[in-house]
Protein backbone atom coordinates (compact mmCIF):
# COMPACT_ATOMS: atom_id res chain seq x y z
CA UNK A 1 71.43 171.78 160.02
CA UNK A 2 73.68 173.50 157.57
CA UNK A 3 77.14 171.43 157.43
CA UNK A 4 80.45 172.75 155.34
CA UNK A 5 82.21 170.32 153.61
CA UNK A 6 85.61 171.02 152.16
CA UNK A 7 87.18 168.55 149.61
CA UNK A 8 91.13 168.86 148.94
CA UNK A 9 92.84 165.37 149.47
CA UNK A 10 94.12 165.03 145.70
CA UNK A 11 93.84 167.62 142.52
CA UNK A 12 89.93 168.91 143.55
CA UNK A 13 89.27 171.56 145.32
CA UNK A 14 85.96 171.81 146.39
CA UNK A 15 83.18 172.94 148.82
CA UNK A 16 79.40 172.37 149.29
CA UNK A 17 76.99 172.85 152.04
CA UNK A 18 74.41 170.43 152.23
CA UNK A 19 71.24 170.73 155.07
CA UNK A 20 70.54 167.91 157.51
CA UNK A 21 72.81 165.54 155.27
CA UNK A 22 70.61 164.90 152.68
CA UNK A 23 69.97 167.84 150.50
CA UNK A 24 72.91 169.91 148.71
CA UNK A 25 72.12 173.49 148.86
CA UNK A 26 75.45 173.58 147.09
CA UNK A 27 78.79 172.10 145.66
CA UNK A 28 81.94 173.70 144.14
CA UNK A 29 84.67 172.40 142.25
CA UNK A 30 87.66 173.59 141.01
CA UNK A 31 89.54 170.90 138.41
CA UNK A 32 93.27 171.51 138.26
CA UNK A 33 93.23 169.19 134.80
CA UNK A 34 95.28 172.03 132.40
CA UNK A 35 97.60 172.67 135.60
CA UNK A 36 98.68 168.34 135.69
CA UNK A 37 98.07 167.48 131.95
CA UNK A 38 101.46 168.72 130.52
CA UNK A 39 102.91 166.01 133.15
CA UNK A 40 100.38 162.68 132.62
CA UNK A 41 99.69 163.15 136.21
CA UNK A 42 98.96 164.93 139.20
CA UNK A 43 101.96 166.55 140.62
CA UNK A 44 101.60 167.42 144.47
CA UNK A 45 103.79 170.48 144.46
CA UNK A 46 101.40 172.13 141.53
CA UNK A 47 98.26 170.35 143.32
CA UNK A 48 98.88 171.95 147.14
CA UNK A 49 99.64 175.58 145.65
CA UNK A 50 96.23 175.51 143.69
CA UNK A 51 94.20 174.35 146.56
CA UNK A 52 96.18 177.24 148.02
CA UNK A 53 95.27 179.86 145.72
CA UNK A 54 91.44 178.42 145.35
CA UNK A 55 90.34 177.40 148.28
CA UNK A 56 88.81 180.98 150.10
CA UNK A 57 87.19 181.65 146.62
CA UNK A 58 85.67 178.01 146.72
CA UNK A 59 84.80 178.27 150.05
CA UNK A 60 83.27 181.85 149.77
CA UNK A 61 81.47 180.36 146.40
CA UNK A 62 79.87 177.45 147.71
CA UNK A 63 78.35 179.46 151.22
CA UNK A 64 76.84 182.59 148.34
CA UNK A 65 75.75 179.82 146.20
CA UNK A 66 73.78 178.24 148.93
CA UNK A 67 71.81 181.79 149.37
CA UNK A 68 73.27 181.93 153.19
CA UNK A 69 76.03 183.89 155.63
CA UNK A 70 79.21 182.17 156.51
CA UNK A 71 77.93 183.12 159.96
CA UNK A 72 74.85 180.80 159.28
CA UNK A 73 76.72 177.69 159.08
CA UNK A 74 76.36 174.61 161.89
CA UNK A 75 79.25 173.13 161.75
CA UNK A 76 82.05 172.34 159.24
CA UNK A 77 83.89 168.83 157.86
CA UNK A 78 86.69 168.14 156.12
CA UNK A 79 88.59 165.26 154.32
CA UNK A 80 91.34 164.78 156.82
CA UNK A 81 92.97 161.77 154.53
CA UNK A 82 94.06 159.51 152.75
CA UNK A 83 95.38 161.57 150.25
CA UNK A 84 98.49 164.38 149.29
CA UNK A 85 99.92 165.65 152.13
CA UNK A 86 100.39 169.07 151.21
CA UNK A 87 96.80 169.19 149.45
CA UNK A 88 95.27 167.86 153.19
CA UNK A 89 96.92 170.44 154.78
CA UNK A 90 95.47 173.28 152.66
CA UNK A 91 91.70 172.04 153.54
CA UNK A 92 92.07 171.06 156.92
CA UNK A 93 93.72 174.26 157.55
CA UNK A 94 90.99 175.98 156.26
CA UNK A 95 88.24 174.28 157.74
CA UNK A 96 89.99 174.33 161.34
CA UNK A 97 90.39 178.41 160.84
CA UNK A 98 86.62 178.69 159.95
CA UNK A 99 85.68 176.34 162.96
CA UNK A 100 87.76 178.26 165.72
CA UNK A 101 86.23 181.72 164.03
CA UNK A 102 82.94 180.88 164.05
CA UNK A 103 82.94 178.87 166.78
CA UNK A 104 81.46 176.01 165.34
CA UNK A 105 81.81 172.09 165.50
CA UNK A 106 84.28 170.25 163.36
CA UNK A 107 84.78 167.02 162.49
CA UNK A 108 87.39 165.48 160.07
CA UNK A 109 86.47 162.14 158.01
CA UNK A 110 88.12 159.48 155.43
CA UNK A 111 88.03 160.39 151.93
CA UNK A 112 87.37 156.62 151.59
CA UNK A 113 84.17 156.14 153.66
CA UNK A 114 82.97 159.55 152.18
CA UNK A 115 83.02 158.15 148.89
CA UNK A 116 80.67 154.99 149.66
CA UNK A 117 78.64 157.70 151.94
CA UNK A 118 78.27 159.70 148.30
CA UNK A 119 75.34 157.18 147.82
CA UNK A 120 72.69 158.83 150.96
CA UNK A 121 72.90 161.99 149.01
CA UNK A 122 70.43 160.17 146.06
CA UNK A 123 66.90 159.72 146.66
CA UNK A 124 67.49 156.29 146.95
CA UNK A 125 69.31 155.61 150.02
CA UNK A 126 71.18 152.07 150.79
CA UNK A 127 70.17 150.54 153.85
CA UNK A 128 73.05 148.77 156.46
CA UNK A 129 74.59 146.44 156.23
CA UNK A 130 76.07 146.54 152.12
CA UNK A 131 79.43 145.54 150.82
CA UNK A 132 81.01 149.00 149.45
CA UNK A 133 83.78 149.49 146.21
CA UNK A 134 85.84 152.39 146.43
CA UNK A 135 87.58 152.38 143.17
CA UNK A 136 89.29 155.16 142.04
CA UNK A 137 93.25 156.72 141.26
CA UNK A 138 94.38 155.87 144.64
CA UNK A 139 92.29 153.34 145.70
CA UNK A 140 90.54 150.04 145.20
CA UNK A 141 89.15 149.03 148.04
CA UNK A 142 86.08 146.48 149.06
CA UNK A 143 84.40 147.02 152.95
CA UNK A 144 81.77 145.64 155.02
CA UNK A 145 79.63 148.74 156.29
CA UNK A 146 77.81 148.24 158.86
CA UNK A 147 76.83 151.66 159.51
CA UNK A 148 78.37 154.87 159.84
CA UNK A 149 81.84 154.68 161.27
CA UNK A 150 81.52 150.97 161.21
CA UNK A 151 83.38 149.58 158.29
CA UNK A 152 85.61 146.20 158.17
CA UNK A 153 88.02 145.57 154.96
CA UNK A 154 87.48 142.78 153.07
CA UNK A 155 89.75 143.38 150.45
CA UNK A 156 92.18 145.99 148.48
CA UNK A 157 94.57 146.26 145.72
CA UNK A 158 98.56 145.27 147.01
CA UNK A 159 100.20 147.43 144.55
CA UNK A 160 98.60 149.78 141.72
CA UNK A 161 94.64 151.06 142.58
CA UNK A 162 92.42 150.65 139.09
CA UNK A 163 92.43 153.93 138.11
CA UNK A 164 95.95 154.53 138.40
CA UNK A 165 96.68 151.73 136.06
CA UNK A 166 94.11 153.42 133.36
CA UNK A 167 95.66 156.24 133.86
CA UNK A 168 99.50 154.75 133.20
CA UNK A 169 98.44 152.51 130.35
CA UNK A 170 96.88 155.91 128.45
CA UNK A 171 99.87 157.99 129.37
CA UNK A 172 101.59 154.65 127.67
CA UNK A 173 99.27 154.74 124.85
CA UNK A 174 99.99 158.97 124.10
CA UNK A 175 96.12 159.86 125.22
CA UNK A 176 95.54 162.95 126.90
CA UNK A 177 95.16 163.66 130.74
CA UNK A 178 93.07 162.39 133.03
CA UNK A 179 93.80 159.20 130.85
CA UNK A 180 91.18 156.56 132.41
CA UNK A 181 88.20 159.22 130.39
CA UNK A 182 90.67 158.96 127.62
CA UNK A 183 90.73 155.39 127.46
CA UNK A 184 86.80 154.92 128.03
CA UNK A 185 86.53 157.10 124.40
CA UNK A 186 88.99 155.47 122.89
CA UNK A 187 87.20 152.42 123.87
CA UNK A 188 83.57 152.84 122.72
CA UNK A 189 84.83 152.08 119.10
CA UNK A 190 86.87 148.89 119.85
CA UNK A 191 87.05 145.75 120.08
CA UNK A 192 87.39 144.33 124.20
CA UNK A 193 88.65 140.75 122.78
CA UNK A 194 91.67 142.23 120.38
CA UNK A 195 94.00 141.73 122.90
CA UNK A 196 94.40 138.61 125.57
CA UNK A 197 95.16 140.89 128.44
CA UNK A 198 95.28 138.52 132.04
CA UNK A 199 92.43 138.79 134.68
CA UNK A 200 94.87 139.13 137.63
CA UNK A 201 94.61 137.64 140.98
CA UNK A 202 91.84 135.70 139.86
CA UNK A 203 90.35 133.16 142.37
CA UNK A 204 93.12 134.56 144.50
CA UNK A 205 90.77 135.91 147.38
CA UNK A 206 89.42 139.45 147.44
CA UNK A 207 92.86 141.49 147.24
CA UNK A 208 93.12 143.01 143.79
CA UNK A 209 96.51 143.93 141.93
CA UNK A 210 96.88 145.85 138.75
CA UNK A 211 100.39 146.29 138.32
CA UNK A 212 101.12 143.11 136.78
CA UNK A 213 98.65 143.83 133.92
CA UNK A 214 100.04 147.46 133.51
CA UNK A 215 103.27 145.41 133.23
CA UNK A 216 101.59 143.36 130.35
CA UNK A 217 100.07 146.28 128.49
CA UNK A 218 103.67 147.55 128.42
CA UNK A 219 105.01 144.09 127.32
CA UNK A 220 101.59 144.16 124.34
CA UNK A 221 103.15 147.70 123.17
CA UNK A 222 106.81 146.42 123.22
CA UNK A 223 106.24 143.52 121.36
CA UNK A 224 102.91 145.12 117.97
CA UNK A 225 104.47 148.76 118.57
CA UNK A 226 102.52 151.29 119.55
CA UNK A 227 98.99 151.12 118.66
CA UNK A 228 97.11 153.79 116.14
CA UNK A 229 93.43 154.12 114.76
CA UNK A 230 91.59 151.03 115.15
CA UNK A 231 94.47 149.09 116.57
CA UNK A 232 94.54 152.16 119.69
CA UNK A 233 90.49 151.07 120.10
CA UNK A 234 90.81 147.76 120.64
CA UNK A 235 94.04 147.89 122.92
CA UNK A 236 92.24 150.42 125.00
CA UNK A 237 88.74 148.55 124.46
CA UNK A 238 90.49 145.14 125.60
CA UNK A 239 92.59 147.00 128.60
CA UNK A 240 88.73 148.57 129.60
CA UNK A 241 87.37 145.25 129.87
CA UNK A 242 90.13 143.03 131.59
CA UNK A 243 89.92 145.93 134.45
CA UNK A 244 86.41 146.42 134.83
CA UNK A 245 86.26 142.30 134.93
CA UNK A 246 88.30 141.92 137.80
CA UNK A 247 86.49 144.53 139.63
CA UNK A 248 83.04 143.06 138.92
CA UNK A 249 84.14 139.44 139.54
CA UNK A 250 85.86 139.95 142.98
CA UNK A 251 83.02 142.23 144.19
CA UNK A 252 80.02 139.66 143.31
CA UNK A 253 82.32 137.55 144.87
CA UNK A 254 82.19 139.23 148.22
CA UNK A 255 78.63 140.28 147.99
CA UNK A 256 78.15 135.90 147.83
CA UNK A 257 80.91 135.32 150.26
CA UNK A 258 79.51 137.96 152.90
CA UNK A 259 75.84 137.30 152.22
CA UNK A 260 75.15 140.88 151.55
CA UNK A 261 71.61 141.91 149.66
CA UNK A 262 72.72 145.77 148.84
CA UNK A 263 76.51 146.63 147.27
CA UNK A 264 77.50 150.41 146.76
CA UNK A 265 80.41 151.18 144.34
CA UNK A 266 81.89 154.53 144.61
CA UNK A 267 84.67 156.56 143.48
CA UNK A 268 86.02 158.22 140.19
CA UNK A 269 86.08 154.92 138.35
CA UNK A 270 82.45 154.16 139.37
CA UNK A 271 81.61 157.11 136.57
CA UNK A 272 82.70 154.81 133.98
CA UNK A 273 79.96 153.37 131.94
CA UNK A 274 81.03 150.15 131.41
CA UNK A 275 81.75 149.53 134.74
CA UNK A 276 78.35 150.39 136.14
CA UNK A 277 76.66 148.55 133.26
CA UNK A 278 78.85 145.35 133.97
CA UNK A 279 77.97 146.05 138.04
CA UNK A 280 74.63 146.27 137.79
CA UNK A 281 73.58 143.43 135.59
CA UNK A 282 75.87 141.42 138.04
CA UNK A 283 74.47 142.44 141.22
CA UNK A 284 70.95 142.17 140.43
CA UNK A 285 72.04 138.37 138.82
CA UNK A 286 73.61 137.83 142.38
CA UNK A 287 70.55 139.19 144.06
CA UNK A 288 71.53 142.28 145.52
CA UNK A 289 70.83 145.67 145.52
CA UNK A 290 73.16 148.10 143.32
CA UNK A 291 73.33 151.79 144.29
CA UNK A 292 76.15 154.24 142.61
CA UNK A 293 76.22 157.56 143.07
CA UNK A 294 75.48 160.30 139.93
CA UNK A 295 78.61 161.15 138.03
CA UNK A 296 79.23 164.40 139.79
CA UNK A 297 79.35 162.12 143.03
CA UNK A 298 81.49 159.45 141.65
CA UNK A 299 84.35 162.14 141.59
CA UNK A 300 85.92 163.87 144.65
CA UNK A 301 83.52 166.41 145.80
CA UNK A 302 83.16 168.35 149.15
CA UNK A 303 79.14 167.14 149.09
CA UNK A 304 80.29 163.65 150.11
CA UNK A 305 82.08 165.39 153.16
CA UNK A 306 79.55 167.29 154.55
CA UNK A 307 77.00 164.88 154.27
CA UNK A 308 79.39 162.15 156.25
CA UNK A 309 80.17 164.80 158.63
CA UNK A 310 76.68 165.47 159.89
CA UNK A 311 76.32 161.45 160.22
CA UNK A 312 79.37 161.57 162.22
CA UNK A 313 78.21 164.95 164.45
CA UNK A 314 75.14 163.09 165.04
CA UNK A 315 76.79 160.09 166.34
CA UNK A 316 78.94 162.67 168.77
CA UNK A 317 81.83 162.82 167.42
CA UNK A 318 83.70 166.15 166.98
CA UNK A 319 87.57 167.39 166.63
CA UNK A 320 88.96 170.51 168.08
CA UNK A 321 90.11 173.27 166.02
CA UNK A 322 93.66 172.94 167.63
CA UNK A 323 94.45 169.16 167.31
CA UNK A 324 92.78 167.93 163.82
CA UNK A 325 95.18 167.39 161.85
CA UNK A 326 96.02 166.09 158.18
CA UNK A 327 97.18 162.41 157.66
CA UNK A 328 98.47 161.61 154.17
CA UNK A 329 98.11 157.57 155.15
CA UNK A 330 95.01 157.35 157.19
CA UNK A 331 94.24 154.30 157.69
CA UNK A 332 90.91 153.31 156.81
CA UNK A 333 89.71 152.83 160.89
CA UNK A 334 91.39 155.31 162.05
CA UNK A 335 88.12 157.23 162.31
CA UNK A 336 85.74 155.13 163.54
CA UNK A 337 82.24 155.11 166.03
């Protein structure tokens, strides 16, 4: 089975077609980094009208890069939300016109549960139940999955996601868009103990919260001035740390918590190294199972969509052409088996 997937829910715009949900006969994505840089951030106006210009030549890339028709596809999914509004519209859109004109089966899924389902596309596959991290410039999130479609939340930030606050705190600091890469460099020469940054929320159950210590990096700046050469290491080095902390000590706190053996982190922070050095020697101390995705899956991809789509086809579960529509806050039930 040959499954579309089409990725457009923030600044990527990708597509891939992967067979029988395992194997990717192709991915494409198109970065919109030089469009957002200028501004520190992703602007949604600029995001949606680059999907819009992209998208058919992403599309038409990913189907001649897979050696196949567009004709030869078996179905089609597409990241319905959480995400942009205007960026949702431009994928579901397309993947709802390519549906009704092939006459194919479509089926919209959550960006978040794609993410954690980014981890069946290695060789080595998770088994259900695990406790699953989506961390990433949106979201930081911690679930029970208990299979596909099945997920319970356990935990997630109240205010600022993980990557968002890397991403303020090097806008803060003068580095370069996207800033949470920028601060991982500017890290590797540091030192993570320079600067007394607080763990937040800790011992405070599984929520997380980062804008109090984007607060406190603010205050830190304020108070020495803004960092340069060594000193911009070891702020960033320290910053690094205190965030990947309080991700790895709330999530080996649910994996005990939850009695869970396997734990999957996912999402664009789950590419950086510290964090997945600092996971893994934790998990396996715990007991349990570790399983993150390659780089190229840790980032929004269309892969991660298609694959989750077939899951979800399999299970029966299919959206009409005429009624799926994009949801900018989709909750993360709202599609569910």
């Amino acid at each position: 089975m040959l499954v579309l997937g089409i990725e457009s829910s923030c600044d990527e715009c990708a597509a891939a077609v992967v067979q029988d949900g395992r194997l990717v006969r192709s991915t494409q994505v198109a970065t919109q980094i030089s469009i957002h840089a200028p501004y520190g951030g992703v602007v949604p106006e600029l995001a949606s009208r680059d999907h819009l210009r992209r998208i058919s030549l992403i599309i038409a890339g990913a189907v001649e890069k897979a050696g196949i028709e567009i004709s030869g596809l078996d179905a089609i999914a597409v990241t319905c939300g959480p995400g942009l509004q205007g960026s949702l519209l431009i994928g579901t859109m397309a993947a709802r016109t390519l549906a009704w004109a092939l006459g194919c089966p479509l089926v919209g899924v959550n960006h978040l549960e794609a993410h954690l389902h980014a981890a069946f596309l290695e060789q080595k596959q998770p088994q259900y139940p695990f406790l699953g991290l989506v961390v990433s410039g949106g979201h930081t999130s911690l679930f029970e999955v208990r299979g596909v479609g099945r997920l319970k939340l356990l935990g997630r930030t109240l205010d600022d996601a993980a990557g968002e606050a890397l991403d303020k705190v090097a806008k803060l600091l003068g580095l370069p868009y996207p800033g949470g890469v920028w601060i991982e460099r500017q890290a590797a020469g540091g030192n993570p103990d320079a600067v007394p940054f607080p763990r937040p929320m800790r011992g405070r159950g599984l929520d997380f919260s980062f804008s109090g210590l984007k607060t406190a990096a603010c205050q830190a700046v304020r108070n020495r001035g803004a960092p340069q050469g060594q000193d911009l290491s070891d702020f960033a080095a320290s910053f690094q740390k205190c965030v990947v902390e309080t991700l790895v000590a709330k999530t080996i706190t649910a994996l005990k918590k939850h009695r869970l053996a396997r734990l999957v982190v996912a999402g664009g922070v789950a590419a950086n190294r510290l964090l997945r050095e600092r996971m893994s020697q934790e998990a396996k101390a715990a007991g349990a199972e570790i399983f993150i995705p390659a780089l190229s899956l840790c980032t929004d991809n269309a892969a991660m969509v298609a694959a989750l789509g077939q899951a979800y086809l399999q299970a029966g579960r299919s959206s009409s052409p005429f009624e799926l529509d994009a949801d900018a806050s989709l909750p993360w039930n709202a599609i569910s088996l």
